[in-house]
PDB file of N, CA and C in Angstrom:
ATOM      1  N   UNK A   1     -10.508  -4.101  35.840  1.00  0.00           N
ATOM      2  CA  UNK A   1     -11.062  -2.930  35.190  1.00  0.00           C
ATOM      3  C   UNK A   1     -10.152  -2.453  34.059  1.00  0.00           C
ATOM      4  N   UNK A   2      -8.730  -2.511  34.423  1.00  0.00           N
ATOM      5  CA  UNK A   2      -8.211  -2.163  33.150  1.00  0.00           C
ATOM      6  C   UNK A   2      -7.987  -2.783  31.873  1.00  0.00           C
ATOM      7  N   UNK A   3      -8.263  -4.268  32.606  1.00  0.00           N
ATOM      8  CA  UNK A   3      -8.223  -5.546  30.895  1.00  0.00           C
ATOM      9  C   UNK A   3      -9.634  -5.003  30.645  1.00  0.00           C
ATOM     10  N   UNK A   4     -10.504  -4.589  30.520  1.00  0.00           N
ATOM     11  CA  UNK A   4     -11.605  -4.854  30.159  1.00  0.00           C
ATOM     12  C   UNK A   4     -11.286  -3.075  28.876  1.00  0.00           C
ATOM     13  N   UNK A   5     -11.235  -2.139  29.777  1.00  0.00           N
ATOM     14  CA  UNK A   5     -10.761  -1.283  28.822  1.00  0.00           C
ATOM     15  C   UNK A   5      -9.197  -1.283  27.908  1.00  0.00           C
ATOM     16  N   UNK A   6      -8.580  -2.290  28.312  1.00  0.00           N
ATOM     17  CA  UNK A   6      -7.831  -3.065  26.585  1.00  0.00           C
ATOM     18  C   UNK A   6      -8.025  -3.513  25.427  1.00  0.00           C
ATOM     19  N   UNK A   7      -9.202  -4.078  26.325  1.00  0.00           N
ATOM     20  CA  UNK A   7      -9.857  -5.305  25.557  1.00  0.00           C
ATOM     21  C   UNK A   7     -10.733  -3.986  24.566  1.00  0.00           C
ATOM     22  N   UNK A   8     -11.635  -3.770  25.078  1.00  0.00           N
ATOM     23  CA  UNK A   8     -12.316  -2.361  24.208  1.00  0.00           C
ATOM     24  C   UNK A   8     -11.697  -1.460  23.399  1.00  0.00           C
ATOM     25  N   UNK A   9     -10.294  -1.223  23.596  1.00  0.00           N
ATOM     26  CA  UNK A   9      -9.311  -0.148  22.819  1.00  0.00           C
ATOM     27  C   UNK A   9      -8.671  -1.404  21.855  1.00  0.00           C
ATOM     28  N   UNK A  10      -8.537  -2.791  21.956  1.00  0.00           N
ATOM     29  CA  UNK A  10      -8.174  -3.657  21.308  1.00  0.00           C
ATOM     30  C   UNK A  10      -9.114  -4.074  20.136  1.00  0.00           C
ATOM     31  N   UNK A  11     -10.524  -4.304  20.312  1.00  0.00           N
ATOM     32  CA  UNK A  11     -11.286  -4.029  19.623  1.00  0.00           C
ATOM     33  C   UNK A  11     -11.920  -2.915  18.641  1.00  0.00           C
ATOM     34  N   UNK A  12     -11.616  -1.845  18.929  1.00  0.00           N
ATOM     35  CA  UNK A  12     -11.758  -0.471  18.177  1.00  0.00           C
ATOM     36  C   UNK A  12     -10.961  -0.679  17.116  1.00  0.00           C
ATOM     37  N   UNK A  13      -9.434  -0.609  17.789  1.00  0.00           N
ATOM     38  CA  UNK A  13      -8.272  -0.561  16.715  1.00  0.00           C
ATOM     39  C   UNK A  13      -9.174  -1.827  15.416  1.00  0.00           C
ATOM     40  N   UNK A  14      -9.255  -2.849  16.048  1.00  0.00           N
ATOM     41  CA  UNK A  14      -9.399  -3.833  14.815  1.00  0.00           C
ATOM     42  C   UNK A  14     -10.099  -3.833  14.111  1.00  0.00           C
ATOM     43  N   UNK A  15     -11.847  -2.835  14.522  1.00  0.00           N
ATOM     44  CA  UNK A  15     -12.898  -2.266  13.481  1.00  0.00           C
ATOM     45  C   UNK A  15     -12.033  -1.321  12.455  1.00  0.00           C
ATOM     46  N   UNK A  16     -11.259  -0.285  13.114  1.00  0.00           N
ATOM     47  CA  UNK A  16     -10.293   0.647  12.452  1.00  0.00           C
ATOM     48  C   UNK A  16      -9.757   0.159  11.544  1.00  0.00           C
ATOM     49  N   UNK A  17      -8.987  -0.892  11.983  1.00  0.00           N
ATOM     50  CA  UNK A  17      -8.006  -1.480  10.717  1.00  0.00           C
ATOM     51  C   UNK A  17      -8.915  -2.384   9.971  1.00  0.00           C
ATOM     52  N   UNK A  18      -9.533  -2.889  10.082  1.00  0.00           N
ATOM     53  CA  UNK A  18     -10.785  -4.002   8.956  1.00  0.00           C
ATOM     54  C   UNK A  18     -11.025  -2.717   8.030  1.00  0.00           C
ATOM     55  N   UNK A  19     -12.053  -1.583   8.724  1.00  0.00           N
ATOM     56  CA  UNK A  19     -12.108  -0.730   7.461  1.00  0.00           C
ATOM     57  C   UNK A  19     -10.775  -0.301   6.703  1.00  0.00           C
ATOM     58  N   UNK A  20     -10.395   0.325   7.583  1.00  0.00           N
ATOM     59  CA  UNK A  20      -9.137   0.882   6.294  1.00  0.00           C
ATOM     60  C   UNK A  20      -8.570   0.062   5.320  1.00  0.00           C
ATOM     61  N   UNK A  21      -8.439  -1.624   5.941  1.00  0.00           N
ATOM     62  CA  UNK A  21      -7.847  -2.943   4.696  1.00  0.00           C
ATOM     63  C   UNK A  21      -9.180  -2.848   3.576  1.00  0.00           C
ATOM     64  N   UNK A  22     -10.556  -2.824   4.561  1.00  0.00           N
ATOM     65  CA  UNK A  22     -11.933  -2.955   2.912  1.00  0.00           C
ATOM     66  C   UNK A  22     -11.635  -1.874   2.402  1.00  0.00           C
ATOM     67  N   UNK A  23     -11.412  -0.380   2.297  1.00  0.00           N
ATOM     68  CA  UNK A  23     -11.324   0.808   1.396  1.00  0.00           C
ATOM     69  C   UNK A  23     -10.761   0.581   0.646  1.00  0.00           C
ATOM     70  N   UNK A  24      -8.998   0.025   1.022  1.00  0.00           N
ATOM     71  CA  UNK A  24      -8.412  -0.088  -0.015  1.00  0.00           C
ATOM     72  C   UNK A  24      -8.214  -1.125  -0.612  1.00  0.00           C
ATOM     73  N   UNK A  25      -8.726  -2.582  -0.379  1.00  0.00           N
ATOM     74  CA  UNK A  25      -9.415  -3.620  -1.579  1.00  0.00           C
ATOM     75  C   UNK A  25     -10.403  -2.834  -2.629  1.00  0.00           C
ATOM     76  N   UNK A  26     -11.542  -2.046  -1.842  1.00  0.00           N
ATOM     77  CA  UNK A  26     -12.395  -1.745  -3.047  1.00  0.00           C
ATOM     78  C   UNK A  26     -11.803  -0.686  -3.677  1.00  0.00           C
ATOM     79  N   UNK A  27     -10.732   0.221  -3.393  1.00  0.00           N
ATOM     80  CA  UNK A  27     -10.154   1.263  -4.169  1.00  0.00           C
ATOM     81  C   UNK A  27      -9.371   0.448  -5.202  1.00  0.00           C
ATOM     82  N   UNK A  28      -8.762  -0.802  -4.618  1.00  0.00           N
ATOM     83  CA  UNK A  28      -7.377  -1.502  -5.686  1.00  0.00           C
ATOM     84  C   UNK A  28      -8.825  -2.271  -6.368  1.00  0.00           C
ATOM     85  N   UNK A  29      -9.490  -3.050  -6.117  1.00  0.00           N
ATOM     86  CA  UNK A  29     -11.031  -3.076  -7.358  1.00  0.00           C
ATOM     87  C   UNK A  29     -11.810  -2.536  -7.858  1.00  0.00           C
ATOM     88  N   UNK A  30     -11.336  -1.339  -7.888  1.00  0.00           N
ATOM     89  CA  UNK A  30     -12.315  -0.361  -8.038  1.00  0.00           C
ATOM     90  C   UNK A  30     -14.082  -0.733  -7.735  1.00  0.00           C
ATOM     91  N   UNK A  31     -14.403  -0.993  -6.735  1.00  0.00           N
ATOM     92  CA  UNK A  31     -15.631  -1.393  -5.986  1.00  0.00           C
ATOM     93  C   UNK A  31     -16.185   0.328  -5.242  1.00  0.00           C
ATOM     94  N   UNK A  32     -17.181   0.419  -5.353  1.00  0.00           N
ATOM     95  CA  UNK A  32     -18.094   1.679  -4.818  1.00  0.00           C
ATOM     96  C   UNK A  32     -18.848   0.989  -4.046  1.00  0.00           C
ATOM     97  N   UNK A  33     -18.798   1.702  -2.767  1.00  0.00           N
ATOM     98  CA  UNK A  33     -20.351   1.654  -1.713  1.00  0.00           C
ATOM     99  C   UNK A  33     -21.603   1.153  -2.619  1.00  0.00           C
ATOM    100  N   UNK A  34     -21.557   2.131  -3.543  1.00  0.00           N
ATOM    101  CA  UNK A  34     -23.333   1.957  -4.626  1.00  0.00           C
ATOM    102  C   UNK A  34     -23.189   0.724  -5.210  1.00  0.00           C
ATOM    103  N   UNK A  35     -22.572   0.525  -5.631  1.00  0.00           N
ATOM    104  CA  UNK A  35     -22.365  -0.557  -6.785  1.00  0.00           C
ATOM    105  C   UNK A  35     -21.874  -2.232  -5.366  1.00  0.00           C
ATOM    106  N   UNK A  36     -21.793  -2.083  -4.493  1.00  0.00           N
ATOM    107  CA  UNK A  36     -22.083  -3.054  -3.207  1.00  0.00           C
ATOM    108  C   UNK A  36     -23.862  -3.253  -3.126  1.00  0.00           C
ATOM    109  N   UNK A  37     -24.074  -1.994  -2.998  1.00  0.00           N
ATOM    110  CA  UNK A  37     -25.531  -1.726  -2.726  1.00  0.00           C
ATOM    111  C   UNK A  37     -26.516  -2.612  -3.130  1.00  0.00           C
ATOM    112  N   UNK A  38     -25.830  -1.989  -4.702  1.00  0.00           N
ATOM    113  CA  UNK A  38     -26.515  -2.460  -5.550  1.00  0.00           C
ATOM    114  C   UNK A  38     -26.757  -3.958  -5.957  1.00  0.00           C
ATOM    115  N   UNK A  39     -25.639  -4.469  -5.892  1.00  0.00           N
ATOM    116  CA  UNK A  39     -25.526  -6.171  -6.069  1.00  0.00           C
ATOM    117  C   UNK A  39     -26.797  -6.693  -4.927  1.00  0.00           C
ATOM    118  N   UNK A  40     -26.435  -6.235  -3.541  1.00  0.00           N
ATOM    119  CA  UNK A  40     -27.053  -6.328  -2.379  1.00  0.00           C
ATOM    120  C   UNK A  40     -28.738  -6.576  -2.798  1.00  0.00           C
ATOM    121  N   UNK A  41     -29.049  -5.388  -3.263  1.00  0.00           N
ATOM    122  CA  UNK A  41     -30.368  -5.342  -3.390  1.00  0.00           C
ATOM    123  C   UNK A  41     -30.447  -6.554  -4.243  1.00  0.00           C
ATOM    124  N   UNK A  42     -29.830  -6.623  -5.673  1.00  0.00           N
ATOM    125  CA  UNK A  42     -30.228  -7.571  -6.871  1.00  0.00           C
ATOM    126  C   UNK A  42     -30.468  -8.895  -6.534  1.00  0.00           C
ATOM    127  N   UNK A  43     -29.431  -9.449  -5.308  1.00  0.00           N
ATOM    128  CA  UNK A  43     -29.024 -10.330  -5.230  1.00  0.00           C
ATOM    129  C   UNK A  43     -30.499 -11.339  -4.021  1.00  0.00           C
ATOM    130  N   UNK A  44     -30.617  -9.971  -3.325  1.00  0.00           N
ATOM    131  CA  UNK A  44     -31.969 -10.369  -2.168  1.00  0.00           C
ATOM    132  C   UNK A  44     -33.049 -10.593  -2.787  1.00  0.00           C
ATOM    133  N   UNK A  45     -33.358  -9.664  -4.042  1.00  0.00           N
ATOM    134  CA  UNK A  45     -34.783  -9.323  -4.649  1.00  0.00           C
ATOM    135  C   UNK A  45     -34.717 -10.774  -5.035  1.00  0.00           C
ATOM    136  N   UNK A  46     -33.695 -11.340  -6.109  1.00  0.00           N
ATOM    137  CA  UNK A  46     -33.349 -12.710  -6.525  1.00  0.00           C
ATOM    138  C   UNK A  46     -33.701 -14.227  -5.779  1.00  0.00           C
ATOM    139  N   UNK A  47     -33.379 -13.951  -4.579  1.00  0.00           N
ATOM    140  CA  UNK A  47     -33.371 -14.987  -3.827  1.00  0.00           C
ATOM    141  C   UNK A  47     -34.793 -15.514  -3.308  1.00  0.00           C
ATOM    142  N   UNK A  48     -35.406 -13.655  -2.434  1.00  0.00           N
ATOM    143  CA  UNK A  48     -36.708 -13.700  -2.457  1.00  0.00           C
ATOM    144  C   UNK A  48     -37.948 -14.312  -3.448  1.00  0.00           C
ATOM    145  N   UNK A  49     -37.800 -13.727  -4.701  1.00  0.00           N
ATOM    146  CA  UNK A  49     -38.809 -14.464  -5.148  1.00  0.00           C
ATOM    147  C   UNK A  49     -38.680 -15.259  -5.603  1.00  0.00           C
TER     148      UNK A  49
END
């Protein structure tokens, strides 16, 4: 019971730290949420048709 809640507090931390390393890639690239978005959409609409 208690590896299992390690394992879960081990996993959190590493969602935690993944975001905080992507913020500050897209802050040092200056990359925006919108402008992700946006490619996102361009890139699907593209493929789709």
């Amino acid at each position: 019971m208690i590896n299992k809640m390690k394992n879960k507090e081990k996993g959190f931390l590493q969602i935690i730290i993944f975001i905080i390393i992507a913020l500050l890639i897209m802050k040092f690239l200056g990359v925006t949420v919108s402008g992700v978005w946006n490619w996102f959409v361009s890139f699907f609409s593209g493929v789709f048709q």
